[in-house]
N, C-alpha and C. Protein backbone atom coordinates (compact mmCIF):
# COMPACT_ATOMS: atom_id res chain seq x y z
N UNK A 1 -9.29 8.14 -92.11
CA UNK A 1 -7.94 8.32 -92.65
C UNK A 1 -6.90 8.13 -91.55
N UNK A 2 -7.29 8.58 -90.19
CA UNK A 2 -5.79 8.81 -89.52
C UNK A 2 -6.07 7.18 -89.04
N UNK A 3 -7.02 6.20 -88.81
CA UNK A 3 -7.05 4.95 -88.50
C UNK A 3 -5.96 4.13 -89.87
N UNK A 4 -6.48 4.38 -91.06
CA UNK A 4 -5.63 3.87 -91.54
C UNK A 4 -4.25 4.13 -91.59
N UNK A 5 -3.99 5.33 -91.41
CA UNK A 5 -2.36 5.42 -91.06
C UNK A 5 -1.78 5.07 -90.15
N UNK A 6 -2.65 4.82 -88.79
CA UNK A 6 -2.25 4.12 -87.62
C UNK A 6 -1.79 2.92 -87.73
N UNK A 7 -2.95 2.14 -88.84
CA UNK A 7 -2.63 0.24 -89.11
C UNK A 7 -1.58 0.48 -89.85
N UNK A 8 -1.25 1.10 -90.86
CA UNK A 8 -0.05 1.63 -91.64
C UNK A 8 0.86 1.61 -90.68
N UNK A 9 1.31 2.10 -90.05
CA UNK A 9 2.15 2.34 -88.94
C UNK A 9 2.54 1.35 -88.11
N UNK A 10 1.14 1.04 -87.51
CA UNK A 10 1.56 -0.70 -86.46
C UNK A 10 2.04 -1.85 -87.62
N UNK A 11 1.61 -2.06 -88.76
CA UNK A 11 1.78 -2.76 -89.34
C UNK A 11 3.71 -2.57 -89.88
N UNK A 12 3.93 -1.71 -90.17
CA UNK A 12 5.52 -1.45 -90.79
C UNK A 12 6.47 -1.86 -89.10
N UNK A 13 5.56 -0.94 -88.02
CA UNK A 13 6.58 -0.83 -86.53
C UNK A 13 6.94 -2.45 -85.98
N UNK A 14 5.77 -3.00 -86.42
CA UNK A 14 5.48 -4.22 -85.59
C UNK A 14 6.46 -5.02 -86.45
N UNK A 15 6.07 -5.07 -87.94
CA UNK A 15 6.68 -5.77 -89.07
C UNK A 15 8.09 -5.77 -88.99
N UNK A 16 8.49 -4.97 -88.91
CA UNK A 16 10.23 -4.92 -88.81
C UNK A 16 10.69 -5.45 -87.93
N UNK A 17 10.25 -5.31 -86.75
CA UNK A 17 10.71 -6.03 -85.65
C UNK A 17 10.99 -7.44 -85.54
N UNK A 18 9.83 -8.18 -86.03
CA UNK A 18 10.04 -9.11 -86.65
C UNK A 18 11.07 -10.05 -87.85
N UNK A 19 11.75 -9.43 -88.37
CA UNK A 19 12.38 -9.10 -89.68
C UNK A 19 14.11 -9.09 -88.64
N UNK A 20 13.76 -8.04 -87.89
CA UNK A 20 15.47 -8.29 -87.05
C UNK A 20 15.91 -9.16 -86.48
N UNK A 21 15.60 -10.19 -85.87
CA UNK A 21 16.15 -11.44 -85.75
C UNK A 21 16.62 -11.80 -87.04
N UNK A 22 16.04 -12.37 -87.95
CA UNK A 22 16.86 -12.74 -89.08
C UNK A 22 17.87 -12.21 -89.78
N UNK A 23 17.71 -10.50 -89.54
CA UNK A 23 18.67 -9.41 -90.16
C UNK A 23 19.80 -9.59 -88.73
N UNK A 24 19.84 -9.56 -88.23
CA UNK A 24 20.95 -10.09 -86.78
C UNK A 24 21.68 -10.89 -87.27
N UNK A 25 20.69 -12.09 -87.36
CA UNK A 25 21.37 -13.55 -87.54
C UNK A 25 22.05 -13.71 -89.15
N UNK A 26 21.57 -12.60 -90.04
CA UNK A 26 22.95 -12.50 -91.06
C UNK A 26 23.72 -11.44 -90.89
N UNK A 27 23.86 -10.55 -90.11
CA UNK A 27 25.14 -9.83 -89.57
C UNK A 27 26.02 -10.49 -88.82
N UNK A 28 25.69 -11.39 -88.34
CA UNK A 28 26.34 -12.32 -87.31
C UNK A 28 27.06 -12.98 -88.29
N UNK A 29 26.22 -13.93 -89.28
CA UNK A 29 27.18 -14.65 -90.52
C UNK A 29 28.36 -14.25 -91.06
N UNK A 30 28.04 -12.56 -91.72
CA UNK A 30 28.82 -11.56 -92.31
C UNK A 30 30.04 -11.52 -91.53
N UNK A 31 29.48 -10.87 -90.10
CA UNK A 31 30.86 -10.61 -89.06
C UNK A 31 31.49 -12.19 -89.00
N UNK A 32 31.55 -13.00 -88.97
CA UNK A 32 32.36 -14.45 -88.50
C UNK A 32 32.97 -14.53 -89.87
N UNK A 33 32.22 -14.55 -90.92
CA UNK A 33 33.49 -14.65 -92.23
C UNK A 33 34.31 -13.27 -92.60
N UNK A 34 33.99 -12.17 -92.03
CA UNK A 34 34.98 -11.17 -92.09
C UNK A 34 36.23 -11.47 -90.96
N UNK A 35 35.83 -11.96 -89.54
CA UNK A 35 36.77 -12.23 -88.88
C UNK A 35 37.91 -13.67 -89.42
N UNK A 36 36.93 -14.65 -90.08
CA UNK A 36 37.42 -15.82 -90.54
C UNK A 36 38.78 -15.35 -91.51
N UNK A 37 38.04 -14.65 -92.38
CA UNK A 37 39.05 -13.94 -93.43
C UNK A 37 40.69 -12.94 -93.21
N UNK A 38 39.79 -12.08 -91.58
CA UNK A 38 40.98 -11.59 -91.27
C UNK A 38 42.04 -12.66 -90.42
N UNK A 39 41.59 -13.35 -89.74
CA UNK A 39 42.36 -14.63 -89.00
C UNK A 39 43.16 -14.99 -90.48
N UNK A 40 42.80 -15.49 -91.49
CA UNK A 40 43.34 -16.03 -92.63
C UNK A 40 44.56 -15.05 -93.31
N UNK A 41 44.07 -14.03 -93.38
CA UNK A 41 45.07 -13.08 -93.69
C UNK A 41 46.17 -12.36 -92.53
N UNK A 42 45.91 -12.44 -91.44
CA UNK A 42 46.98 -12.32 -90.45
C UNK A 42 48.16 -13.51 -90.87
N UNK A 43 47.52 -14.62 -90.98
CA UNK A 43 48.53 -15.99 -91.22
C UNK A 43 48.86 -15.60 -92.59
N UNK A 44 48.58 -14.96 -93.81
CA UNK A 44 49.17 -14.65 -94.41
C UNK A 44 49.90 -13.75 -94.70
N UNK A 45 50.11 -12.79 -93.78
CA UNK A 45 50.92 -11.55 -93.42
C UNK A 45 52.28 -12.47 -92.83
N UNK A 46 51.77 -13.60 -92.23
CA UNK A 46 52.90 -13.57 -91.00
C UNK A 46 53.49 -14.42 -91.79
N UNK A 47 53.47 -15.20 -92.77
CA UNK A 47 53.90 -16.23 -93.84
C UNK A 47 54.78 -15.22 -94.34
N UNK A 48 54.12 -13.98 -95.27
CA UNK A 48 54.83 -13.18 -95.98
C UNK A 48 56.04 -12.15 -95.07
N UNK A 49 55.84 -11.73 -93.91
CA UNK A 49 56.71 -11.20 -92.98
C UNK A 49 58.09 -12.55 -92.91
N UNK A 50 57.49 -13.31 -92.84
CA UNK A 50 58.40 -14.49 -92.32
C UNK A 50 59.53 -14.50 -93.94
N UNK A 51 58.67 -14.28 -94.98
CA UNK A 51 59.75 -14.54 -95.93
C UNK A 51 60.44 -13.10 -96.38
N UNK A 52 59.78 -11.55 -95.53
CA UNK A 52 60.83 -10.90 -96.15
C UNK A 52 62.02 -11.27 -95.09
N UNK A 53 61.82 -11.37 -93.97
CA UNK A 53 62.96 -11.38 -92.63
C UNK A 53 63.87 -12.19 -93.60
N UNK A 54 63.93 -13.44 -94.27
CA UNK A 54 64.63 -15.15 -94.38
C UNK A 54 65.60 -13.94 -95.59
N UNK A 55 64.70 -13.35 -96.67
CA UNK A 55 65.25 -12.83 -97.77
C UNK A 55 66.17 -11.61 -97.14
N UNK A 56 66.29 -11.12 -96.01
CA UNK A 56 67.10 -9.63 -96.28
C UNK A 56 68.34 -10.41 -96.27
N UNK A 57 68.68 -11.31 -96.27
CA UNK A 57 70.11 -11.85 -96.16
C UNK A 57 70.54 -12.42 -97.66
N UNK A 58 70.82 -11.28 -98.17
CA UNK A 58 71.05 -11.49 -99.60
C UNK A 58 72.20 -10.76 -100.09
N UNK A 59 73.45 -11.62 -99.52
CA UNK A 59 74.50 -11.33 -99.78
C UNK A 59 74.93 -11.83 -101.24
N UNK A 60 75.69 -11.44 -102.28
CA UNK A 60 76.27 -11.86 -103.40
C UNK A 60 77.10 -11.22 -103.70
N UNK A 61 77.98 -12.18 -104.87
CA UNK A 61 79.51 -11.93 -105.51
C UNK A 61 79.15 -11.69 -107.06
N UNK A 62 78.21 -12.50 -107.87
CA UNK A 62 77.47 -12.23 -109.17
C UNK A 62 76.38 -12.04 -108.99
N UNK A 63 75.76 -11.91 -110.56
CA UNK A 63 74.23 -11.82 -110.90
C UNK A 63 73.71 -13.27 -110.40
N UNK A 64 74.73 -14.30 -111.07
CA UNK A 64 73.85 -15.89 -110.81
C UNK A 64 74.10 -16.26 -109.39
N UNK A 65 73.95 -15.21 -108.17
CA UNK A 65 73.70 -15.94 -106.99
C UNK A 65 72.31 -14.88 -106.64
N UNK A 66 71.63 -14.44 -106.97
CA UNK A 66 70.38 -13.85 -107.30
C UNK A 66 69.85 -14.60 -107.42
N UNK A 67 68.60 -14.78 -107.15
CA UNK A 67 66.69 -14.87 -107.61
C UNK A 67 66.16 -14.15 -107.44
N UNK A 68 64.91 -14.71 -107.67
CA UNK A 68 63.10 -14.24 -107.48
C UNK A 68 62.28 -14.79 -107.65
N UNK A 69 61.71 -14.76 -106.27
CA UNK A 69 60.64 -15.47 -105.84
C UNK A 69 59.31 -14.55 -106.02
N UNK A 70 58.61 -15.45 -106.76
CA UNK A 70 57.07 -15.86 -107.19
C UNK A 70 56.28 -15.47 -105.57
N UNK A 71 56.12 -14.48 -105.45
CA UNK A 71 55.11 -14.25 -103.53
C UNK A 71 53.34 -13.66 -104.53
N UNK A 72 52.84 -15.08 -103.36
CA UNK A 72 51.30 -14.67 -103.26
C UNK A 72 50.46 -15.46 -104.68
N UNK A 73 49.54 -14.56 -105.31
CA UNK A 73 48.78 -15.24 -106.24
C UNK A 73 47.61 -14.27 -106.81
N UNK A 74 47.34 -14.10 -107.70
CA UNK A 74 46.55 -13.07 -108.23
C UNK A 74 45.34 -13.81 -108.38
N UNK A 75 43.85 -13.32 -108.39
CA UNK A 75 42.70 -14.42 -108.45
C UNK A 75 42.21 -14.71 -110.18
N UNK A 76 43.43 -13.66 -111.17
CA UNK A 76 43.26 -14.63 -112.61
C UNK A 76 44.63 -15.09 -113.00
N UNK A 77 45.41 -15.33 -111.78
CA UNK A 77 46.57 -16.52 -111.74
C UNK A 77 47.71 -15.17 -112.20
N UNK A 78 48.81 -16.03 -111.68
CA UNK A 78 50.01 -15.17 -111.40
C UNK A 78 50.62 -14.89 -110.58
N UNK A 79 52.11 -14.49 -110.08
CA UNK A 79 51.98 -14.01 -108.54
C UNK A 79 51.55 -12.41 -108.40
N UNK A 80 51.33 -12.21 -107.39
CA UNK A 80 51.05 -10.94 -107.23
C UNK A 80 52.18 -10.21 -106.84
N UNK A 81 52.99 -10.51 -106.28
CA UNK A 81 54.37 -9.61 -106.66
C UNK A 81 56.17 -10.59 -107.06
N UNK A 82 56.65 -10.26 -106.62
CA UNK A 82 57.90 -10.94 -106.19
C UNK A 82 59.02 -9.91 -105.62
N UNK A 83 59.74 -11.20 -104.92
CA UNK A 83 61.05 -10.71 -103.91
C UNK A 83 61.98 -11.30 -104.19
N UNK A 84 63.32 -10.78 -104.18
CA UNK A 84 64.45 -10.97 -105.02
C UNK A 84 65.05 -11.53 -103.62
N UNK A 85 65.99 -12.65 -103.84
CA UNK A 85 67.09 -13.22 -102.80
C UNK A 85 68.08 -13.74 -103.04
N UNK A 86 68.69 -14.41 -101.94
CA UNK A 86 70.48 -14.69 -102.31
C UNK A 86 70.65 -16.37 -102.51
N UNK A 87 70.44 -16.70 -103.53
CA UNK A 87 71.12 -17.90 -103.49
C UNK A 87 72.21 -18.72 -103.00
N UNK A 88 72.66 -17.60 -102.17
CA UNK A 88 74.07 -18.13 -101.14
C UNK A 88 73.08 -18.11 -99.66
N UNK A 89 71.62 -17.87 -99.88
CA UNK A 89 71.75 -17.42 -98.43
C UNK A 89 71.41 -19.07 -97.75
N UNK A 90 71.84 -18.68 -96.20
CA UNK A 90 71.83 -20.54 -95.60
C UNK A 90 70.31 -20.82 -95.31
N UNK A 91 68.98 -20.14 -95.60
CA UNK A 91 68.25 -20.79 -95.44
C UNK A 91 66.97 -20.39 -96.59
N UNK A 92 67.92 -20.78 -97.66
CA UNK A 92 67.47 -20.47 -98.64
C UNK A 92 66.18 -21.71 -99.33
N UNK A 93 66.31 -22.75 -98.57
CA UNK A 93 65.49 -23.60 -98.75
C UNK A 93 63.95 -23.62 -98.16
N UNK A 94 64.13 -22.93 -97.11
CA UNK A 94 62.96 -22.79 -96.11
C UNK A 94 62.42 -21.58 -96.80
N UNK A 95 63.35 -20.73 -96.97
CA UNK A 95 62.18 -19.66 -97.84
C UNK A 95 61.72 -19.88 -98.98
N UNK A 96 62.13 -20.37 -100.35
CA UNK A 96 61.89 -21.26 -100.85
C UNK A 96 60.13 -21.93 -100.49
N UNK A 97 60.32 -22.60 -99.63
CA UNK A 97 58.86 -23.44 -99.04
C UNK A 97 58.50 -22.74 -98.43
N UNK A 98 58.42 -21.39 -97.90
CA UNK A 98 57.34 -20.47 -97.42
C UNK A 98 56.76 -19.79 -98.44
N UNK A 99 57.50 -19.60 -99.69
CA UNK A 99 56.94 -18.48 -101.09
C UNK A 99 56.14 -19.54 -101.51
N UNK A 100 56.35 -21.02 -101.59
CA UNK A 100 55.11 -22.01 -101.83
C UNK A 100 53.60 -21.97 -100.80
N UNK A 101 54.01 -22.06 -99.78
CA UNK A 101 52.58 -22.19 -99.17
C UNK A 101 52.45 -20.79 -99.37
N UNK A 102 53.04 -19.38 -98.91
CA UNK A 102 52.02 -18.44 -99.27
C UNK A 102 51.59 -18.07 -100.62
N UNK A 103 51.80 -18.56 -101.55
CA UNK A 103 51.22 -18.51 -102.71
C UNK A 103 50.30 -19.62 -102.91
N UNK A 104 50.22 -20.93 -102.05
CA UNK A 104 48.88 -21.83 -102.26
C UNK A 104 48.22 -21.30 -101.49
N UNK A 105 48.33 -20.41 -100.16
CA UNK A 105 47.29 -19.93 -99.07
C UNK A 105 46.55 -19.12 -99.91
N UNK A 106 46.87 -17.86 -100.71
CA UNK A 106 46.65 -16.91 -101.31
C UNK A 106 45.45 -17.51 -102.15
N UNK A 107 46.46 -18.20 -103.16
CA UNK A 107 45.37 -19.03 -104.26
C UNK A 107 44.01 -19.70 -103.72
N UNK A 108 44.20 -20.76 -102.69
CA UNK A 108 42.96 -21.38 -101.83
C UNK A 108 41.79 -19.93 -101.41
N UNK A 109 42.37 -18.52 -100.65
CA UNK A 109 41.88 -17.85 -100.46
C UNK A 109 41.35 -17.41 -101.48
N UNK A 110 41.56 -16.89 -102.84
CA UNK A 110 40.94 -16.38 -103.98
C UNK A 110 39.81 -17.36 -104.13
N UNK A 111 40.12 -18.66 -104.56
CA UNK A 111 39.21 -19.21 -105.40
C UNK A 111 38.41 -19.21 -104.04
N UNK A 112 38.13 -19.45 -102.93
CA UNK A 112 36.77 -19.49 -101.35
C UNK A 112 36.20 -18.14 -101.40
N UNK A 113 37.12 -17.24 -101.78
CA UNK A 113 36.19 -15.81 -101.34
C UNK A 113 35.82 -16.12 -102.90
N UNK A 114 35.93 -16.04 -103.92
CA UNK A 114 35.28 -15.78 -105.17
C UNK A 114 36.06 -14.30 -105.52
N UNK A 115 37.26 -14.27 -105.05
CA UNK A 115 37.81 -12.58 -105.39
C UNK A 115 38.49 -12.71 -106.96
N UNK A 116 38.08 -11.44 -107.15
CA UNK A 116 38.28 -11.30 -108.91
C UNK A 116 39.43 -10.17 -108.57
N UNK A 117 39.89 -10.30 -110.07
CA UNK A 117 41.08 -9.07 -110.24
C UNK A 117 41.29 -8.56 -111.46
N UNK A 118 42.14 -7.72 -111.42
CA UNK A 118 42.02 -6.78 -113.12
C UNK A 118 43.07 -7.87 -114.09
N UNK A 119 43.88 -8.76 -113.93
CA UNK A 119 44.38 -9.64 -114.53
C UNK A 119 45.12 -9.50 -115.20
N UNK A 120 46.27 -8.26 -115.18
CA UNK A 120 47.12 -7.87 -115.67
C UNK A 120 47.81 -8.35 -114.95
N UNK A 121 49.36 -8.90 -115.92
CA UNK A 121 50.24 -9.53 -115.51
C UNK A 121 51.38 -8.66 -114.62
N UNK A 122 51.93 -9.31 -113.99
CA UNK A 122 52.51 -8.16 -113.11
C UNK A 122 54.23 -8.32 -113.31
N UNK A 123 54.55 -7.81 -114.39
CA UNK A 123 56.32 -7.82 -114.95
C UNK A 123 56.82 -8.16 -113.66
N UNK A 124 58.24 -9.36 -114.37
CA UNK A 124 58.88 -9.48 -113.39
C UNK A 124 60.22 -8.22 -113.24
N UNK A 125 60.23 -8.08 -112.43
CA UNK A 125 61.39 -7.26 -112.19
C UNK A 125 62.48 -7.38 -112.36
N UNK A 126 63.52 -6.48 -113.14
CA UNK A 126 64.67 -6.89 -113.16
C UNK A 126 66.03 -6.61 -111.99
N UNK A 127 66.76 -7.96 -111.83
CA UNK A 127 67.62 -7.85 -110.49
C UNK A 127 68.49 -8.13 -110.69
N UNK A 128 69.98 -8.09 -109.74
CA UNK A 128 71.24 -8.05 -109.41
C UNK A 128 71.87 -7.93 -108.81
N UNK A 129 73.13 -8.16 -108.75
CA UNK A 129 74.08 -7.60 -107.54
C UNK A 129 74.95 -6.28 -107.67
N UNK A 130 74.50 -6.09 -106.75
CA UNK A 130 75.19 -4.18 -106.56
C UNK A 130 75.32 -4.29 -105.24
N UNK A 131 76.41 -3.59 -105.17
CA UNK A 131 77.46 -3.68 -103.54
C UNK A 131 77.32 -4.77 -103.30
N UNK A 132 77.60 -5.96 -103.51
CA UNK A 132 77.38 -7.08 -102.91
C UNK A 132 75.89 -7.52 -102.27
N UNK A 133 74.78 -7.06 -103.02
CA UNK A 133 73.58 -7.51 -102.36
C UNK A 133 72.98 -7.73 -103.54
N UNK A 134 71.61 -8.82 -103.56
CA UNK A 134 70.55 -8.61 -104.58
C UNK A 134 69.94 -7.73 -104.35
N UNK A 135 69.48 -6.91 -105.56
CA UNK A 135 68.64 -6.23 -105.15
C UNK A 135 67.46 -5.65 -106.65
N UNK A 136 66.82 -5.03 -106.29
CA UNK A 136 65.93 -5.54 -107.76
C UNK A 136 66.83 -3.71 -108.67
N UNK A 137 67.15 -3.47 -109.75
CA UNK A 137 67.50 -2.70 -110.74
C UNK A 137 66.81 -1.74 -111.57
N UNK A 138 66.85 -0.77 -111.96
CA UNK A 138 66.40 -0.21 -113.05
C UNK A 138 67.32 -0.63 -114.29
N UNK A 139 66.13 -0.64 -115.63
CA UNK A 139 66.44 -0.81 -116.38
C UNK A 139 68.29 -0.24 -117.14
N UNK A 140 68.61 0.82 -116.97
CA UNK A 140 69.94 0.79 -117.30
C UNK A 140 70.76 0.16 -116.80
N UNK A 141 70.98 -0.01 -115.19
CA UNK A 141 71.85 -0.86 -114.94
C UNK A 141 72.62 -1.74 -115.32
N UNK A 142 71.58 -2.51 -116.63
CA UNK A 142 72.26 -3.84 -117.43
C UNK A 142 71.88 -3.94 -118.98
């Protein structure tokens, strides 16, 4: 009996050992697409940082020098939020084309990771000018 628990034993001690190289070499995989992913999402932080900075300059005189911008992408389509801005503002074009690529970065990222979501639509918010700024409203306001 205690021989066979011995081969029992060498057999599992020895066995595993064996087994960790390959278990390494997919932690290794794991870790490079977790770093891949966070590299990816830093650039999409800094996309989205970049467009609140462009948006705080959201000076206005009416409602129709207001928007809202479509930011990001939900993985069963949609944006995932939005940010309200000034249609007077002077670089209103460039932000504009940053709410585009970070909402194709986003999207490209969903459909590569395979990320799912609860797929509820995410209301747009209602906005305006108060004190001379856009800014997003509660419902009485208007």
């Amino acid at each position: 009996m205690k021989n066979i628990m011995l081969a029992i034993s060498f057999i599992w001690l020895f066995g595993c050992s064996q087994v960790t190289p390959s278990v390494a070499g997919e932690q290794q995989k794991i870790e490079s697409k977790h770093a891949s992913i966070d590299t990816k999402g830093d650039r999409l932080a800094a996309v989205f940082n970049q467009i609140q900075q462009l948006s705080s300059d959201n000076q206005c005189k009416v409602k129709s020098d207001c928007g809202l911008l479509e930011i990001g992408h939900r993985a069963c389509g949609g944006p995932a939020g939005y940010e309200v801005y000034s249609q007077l503002n002077p670089q209103k074009d460039k932000l504009l084309e940053l709410a585009k690529t970070h909402q194709a970065m986003q999207r490209k990222e969903n459909i590569k990771s395979g990320r799912m979501s609860t797929c509820e639509v995410i209301p747009e918010p209602l906005f305006g000018c108060v004190n001379h700024q856009c800014t997003v409203v509660n419902g009485d306001a208007f």
